[in-house]
N, C-alpha and C. Protein backbone atom coordinates (compact mmCIF):
# COMPACT_ATOMS: atom_id res chain seq x y z
N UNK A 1 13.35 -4.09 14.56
CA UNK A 1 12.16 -3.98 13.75
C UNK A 1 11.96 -5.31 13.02
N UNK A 2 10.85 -5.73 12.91
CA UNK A 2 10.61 -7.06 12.19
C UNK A 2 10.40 -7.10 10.72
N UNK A 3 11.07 -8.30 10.35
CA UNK A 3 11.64 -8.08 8.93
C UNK A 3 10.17 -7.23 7.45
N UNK A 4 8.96 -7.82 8.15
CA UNK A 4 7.89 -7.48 7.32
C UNK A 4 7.62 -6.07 7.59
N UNK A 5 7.74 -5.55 8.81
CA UNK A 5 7.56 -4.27 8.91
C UNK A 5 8.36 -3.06 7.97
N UNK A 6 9.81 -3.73 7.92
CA UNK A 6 11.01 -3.09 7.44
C UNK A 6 10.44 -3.30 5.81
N UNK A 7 9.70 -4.04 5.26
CA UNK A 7 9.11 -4.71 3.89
C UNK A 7 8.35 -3.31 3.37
N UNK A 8 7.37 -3.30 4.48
CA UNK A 8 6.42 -2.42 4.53
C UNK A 8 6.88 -1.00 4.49
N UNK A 9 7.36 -0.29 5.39
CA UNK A 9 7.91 0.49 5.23
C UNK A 9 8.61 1.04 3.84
N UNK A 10 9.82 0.18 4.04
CA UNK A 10 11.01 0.18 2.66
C UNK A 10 10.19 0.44 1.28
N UNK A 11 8.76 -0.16 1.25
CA UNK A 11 8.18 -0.44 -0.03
C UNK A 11 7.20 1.21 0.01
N UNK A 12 7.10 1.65 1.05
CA UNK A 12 6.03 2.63 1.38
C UNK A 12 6.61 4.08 0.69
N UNK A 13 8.32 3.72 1.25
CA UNK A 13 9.15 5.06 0.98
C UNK A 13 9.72 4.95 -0.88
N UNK A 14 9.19 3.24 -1.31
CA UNK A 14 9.62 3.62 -2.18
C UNK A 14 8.73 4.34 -3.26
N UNK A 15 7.29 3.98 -2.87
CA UNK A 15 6.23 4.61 -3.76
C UNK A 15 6.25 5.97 -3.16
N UNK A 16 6.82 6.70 -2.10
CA UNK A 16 6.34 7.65 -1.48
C UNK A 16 7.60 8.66 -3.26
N UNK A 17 8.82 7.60 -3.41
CA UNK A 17 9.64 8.68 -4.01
C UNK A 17 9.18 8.55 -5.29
N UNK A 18 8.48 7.61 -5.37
CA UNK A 18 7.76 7.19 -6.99
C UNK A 18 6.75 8.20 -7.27
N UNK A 19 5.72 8.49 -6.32
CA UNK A 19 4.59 9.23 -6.15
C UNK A 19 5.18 11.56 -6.72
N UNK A 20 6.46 11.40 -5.43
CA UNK A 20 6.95 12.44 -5.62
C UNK A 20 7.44 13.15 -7.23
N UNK A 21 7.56 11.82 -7.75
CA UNK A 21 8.76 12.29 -8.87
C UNK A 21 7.33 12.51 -10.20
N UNK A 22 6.17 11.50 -9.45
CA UNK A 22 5.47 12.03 -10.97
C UNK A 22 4.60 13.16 -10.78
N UNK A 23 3.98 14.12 -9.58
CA UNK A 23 4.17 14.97 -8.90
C UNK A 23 5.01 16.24 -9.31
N UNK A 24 5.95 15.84 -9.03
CA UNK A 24 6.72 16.92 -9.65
C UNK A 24 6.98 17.30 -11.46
N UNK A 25 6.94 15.87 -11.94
CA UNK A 25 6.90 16.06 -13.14
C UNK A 25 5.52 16.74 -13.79
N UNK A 26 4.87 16.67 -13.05
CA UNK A 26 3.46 17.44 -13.24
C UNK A 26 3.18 18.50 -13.04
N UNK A 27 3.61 18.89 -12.03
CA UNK A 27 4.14 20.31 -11.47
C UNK A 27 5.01 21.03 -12.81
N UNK A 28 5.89 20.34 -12.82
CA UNK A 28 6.90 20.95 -14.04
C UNK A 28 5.86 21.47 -15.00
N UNK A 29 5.67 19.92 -15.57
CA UNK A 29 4.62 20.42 -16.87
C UNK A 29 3.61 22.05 -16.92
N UNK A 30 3.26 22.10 -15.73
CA UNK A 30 2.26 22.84 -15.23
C UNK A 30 2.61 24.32 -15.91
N UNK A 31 3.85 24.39 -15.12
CA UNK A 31 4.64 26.17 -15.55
C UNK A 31 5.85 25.68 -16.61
N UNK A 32 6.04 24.74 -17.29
CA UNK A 32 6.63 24.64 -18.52
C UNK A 32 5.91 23.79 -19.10
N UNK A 33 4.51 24.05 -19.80
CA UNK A 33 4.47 23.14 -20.92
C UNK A 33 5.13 22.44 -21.66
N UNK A 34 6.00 21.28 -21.86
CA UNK A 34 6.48 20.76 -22.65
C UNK A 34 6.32 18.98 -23.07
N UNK A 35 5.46 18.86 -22.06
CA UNK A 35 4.95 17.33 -22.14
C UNK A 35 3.20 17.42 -21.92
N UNK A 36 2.49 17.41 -23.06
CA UNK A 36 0.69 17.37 -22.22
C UNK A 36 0.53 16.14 -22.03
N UNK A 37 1.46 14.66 -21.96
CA UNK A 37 0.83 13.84 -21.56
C UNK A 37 1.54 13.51 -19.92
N UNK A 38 1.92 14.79 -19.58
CA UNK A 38 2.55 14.24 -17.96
C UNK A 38 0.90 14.27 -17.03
N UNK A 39 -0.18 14.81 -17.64
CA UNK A 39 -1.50 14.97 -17.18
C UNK A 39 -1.83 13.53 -16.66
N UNK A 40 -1.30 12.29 -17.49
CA UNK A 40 -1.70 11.03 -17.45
C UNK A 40 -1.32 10.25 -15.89
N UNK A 41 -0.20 11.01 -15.58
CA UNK A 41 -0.01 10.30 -14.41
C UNK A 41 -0.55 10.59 -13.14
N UNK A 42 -1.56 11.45 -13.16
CA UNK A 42 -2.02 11.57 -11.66
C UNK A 42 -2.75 10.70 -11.70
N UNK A 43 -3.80 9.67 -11.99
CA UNK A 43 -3.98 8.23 -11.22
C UNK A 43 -2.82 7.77 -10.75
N UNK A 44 -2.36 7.75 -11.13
CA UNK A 44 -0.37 6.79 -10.16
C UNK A 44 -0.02 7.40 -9.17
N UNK A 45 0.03 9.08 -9.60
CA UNK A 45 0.33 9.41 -8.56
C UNK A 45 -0.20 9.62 -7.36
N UNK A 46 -1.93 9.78 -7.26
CA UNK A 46 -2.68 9.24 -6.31
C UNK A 46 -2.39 8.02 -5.48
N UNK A 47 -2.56 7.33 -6.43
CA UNK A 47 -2.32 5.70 -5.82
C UNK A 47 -0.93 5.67 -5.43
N UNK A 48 -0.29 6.00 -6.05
CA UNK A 48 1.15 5.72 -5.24
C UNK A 48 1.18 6.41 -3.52
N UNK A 49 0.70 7.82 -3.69
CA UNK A 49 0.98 8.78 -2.45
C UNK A 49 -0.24 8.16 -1.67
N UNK A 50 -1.63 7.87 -1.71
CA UNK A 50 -2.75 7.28 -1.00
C UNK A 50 -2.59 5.60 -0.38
N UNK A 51 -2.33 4.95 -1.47
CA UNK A 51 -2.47 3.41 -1.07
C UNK A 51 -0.90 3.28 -0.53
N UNK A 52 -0.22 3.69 -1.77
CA UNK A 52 1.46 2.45 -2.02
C UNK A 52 2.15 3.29 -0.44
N UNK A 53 1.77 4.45 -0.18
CA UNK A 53 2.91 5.19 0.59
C UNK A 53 2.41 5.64 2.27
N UNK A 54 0.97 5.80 2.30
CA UNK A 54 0.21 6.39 3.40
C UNK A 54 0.01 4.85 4.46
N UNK A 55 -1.30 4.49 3.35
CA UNK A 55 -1.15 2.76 3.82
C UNK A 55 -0.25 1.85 4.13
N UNK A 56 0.62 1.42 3.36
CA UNK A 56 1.26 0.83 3.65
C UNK A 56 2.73 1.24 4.69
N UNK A 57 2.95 2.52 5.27
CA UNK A 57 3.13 2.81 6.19
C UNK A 57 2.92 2.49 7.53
N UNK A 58 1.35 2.74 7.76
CA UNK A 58 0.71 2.58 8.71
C UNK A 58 0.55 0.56 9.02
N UNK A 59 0.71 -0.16 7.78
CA UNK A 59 0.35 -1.29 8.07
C UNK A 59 1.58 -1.87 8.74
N UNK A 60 2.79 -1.21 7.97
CA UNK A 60 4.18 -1.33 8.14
C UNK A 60 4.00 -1.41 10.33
N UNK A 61 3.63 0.05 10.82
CA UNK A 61 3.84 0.36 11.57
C UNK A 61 3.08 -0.54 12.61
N UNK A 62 1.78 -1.01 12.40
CA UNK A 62 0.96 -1.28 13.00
C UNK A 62 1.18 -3.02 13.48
N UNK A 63 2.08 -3.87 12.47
CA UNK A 63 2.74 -4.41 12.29
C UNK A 63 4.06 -4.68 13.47
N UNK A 64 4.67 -3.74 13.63
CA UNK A 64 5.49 -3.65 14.28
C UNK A 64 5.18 -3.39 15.91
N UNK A 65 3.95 -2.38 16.22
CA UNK A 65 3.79 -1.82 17.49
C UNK A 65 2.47 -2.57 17.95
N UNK A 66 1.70 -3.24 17.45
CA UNK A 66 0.89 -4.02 17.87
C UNK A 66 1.38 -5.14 18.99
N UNK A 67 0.64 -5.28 20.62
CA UNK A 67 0.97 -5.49 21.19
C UNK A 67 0.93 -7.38 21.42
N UNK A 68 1.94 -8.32 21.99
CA UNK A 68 1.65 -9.20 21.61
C UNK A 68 1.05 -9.91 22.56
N UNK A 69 1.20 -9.85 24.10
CA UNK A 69 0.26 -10.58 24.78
C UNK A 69 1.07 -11.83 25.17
N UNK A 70 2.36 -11.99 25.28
CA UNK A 70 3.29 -13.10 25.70
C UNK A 70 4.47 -12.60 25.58
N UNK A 71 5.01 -13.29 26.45
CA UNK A 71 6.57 -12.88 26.14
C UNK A 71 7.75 -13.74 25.23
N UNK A 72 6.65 -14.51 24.63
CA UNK A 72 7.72 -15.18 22.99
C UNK A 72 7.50 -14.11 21.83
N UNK A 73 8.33 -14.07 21.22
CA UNK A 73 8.44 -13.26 20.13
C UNK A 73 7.78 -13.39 18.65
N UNK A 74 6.70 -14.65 18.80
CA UNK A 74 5.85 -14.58 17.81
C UNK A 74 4.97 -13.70 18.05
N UNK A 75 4.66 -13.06 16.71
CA UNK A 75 3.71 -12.14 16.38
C UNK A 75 2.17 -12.26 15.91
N UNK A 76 1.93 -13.48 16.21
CA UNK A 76 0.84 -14.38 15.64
C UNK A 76 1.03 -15.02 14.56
N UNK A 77 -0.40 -15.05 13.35
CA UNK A 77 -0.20 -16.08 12.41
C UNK A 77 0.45 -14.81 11.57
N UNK A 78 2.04 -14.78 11.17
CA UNK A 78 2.63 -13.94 9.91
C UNK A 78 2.18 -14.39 8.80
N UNK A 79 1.80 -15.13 8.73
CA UNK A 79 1.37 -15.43 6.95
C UNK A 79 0.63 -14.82 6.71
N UNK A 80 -0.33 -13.96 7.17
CA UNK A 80 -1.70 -13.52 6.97
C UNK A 80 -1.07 -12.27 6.74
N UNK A 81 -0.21 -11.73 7.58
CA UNK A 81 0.14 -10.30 6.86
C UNK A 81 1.09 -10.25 6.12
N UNK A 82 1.93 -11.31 5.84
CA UNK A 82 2.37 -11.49 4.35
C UNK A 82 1.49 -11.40 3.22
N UNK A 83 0.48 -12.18 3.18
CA UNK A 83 -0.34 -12.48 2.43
C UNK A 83 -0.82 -10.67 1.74
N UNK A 84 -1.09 -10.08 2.77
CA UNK A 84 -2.12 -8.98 3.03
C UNK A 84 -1.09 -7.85 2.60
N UNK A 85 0.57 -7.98 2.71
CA UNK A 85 1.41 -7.28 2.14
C UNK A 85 1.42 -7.32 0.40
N UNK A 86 1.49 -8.90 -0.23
CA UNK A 86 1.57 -8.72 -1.17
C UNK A 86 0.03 -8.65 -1.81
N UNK A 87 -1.21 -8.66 -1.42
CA UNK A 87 -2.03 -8.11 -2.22
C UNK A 87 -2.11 -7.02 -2.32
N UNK A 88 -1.72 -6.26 -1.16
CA UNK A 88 -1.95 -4.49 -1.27
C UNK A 88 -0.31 -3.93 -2.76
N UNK A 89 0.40 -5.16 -2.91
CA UNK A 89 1.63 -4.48 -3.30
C UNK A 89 0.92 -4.82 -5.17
N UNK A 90 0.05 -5.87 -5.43
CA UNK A 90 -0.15 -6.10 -6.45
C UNK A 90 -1.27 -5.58 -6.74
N UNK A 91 -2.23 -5.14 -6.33
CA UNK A 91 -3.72 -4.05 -6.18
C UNK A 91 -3.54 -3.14 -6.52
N UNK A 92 -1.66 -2.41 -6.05
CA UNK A 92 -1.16 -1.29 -6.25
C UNK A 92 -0.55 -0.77 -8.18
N UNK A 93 0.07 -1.96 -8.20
CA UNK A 93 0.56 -1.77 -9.87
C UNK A 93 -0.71 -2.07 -10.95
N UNK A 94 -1.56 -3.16 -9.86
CA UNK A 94 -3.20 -3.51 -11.29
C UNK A 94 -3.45 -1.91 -11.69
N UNK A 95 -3.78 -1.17 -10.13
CA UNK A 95 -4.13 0.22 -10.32
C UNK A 95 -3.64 1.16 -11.41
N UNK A 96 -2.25 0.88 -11.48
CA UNK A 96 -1.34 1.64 -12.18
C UNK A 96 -1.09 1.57 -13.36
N UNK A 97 -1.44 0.72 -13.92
CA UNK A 97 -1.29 -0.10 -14.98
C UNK A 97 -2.68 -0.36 -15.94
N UNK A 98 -3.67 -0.68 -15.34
CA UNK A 98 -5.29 -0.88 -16.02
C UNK A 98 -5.35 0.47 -16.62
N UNK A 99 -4.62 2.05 -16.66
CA UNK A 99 -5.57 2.60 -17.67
C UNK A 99 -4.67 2.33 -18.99
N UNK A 100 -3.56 1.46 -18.57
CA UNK A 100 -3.55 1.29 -20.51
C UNK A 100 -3.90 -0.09 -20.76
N UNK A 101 -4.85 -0.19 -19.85
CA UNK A 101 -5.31 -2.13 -20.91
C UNK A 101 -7.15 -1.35 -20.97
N UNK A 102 -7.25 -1.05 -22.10
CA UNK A 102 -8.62 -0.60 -22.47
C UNK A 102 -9.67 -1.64 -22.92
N UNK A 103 -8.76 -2.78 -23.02
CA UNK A 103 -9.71 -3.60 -23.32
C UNK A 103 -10.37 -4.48 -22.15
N UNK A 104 -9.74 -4.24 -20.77
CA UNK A 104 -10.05 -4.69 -19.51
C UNK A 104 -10.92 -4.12 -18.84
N UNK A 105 -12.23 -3.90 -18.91
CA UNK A 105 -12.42 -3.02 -18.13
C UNK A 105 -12.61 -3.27 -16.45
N UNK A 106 -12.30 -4.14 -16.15
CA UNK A 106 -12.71 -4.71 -14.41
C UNK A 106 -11.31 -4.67 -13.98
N UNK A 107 -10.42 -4.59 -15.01
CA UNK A 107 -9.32 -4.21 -14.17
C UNK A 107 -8.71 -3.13 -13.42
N UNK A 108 -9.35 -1.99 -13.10
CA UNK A 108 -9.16 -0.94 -12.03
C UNK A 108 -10.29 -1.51 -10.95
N UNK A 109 -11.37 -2.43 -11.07
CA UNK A 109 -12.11 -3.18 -10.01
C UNK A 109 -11.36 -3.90 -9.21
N UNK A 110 -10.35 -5.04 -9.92
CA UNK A 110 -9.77 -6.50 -9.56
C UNK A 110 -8.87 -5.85 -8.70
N UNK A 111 -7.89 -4.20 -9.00
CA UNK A 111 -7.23 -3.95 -8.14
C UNK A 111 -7.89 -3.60 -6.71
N UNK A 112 -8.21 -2.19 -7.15
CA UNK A 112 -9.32 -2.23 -5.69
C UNK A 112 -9.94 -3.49 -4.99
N UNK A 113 -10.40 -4.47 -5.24
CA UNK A 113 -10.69 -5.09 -4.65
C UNK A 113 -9.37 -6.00 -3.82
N UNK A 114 -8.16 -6.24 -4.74
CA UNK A 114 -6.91 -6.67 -3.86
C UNK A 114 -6.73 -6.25 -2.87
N UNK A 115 -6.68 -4.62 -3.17
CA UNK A 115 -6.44 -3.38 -1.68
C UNK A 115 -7.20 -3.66 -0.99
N UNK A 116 -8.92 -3.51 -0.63
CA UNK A 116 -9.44 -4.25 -0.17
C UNK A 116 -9.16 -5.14 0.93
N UNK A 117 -8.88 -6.53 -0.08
CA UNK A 117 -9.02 -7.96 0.58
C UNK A 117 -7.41 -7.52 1.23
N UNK A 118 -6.87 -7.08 1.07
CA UNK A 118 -5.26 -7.11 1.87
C UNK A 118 -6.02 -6.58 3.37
N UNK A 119 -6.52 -5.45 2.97
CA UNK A 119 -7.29 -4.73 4.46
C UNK A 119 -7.80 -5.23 5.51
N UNK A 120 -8.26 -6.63 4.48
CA UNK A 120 -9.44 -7.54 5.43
C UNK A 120 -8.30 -8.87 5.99
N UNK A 121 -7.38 -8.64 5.12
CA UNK A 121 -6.26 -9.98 5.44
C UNK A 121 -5.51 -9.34 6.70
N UNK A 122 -5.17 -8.19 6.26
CA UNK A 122 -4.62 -7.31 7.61
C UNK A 122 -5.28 -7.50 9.53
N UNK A 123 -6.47 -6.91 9.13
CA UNK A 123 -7.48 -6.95 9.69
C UNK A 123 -7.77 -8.78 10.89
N UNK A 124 -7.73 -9.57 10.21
CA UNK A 124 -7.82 -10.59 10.36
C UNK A 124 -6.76 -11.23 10.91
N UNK A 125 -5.71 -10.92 10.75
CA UNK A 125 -4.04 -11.23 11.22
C UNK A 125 -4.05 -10.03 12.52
N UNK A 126 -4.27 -9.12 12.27
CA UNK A 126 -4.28 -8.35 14.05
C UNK A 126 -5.28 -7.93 15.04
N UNK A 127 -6.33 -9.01 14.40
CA UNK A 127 -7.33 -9.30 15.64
C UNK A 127 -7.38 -9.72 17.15
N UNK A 128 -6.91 -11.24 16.51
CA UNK A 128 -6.57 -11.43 18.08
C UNK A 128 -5.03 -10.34 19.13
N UNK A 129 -4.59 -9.56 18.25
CA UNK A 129 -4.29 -8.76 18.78
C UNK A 129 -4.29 -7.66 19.46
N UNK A 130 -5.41 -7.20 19.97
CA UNK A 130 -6.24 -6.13 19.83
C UNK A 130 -6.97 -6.57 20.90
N UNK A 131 -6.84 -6.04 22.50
CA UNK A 131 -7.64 -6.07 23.18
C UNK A 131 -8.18 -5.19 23.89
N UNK A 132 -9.39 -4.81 24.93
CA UNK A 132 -9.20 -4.29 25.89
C UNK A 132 -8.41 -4.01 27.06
N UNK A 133 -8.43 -2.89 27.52
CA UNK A 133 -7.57 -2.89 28.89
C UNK A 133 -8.22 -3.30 30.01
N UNK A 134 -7.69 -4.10 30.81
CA UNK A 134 -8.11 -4.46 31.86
C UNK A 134 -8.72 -5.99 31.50
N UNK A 135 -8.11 -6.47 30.22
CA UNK A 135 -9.43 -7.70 30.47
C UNK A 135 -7.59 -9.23 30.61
């Protein structure tokens, strides 16, 4: 498996257990009242289980099984899905983080738009990968 994929992944399972735990702590809350501000974390936990864990899975994967079209073991230009790794990884905490900067308000924008531009960085790095059959 290639080292960015294993990045991807590794980072996917770790929001997947991040996502779980505030989830459950919510759950808890639910049938034991004892915290009303565990309510606060379902933006995170969205974003963690949607972007940090679903996505970046699939980019992980796509990454890895995308076909290369030679028999050298470059994968094309990697920088681009480096690049496209760490905006989706920093899009992910802006997300997480902007509802306690109240005085920001474009900062739940600036993230989304990271996620975004990672998509399009993604996108752009496994183009020329991506062909028809038969051609």
């Amino acid at each position: 498996m290639p080292l960015l994929s294993a990045f991807f992944i590794r980072t996917g399972l770790i929001y997947l257990a991040l996502g779980f735990t505030f989830g459950g702590l919510m759950l808890f809350n639910k049938g034991v009242p004892v915290m009303p501000a565990a309510w606060s974390l379902l933006p995170a936990h969205i974003e963690l289980l949607l972007i940090g864990w679903t996505i970046q899975l699939i980019l992980g994967v796509a990454f890895w099984i995308l076909p290369r079209f030679s028999h050298a073991p470059a994968r094309g230009k990697e920088g681009l899905a480096w690049i496209s790794y760490y905006m989706i990884n920093a899009g992910i905490w802006v997300d997480i983080f902007s509802p306690l900067s109240h005085d920001l308000p474009w900062l739940p924008l600036f993230g989304r738009l990271l996620e975004v531009g990672s998509a399009l960085v993604f996108a752009l790095y496994a183009w020329p990968r991506i062909k028809a059959t038969g051609v």
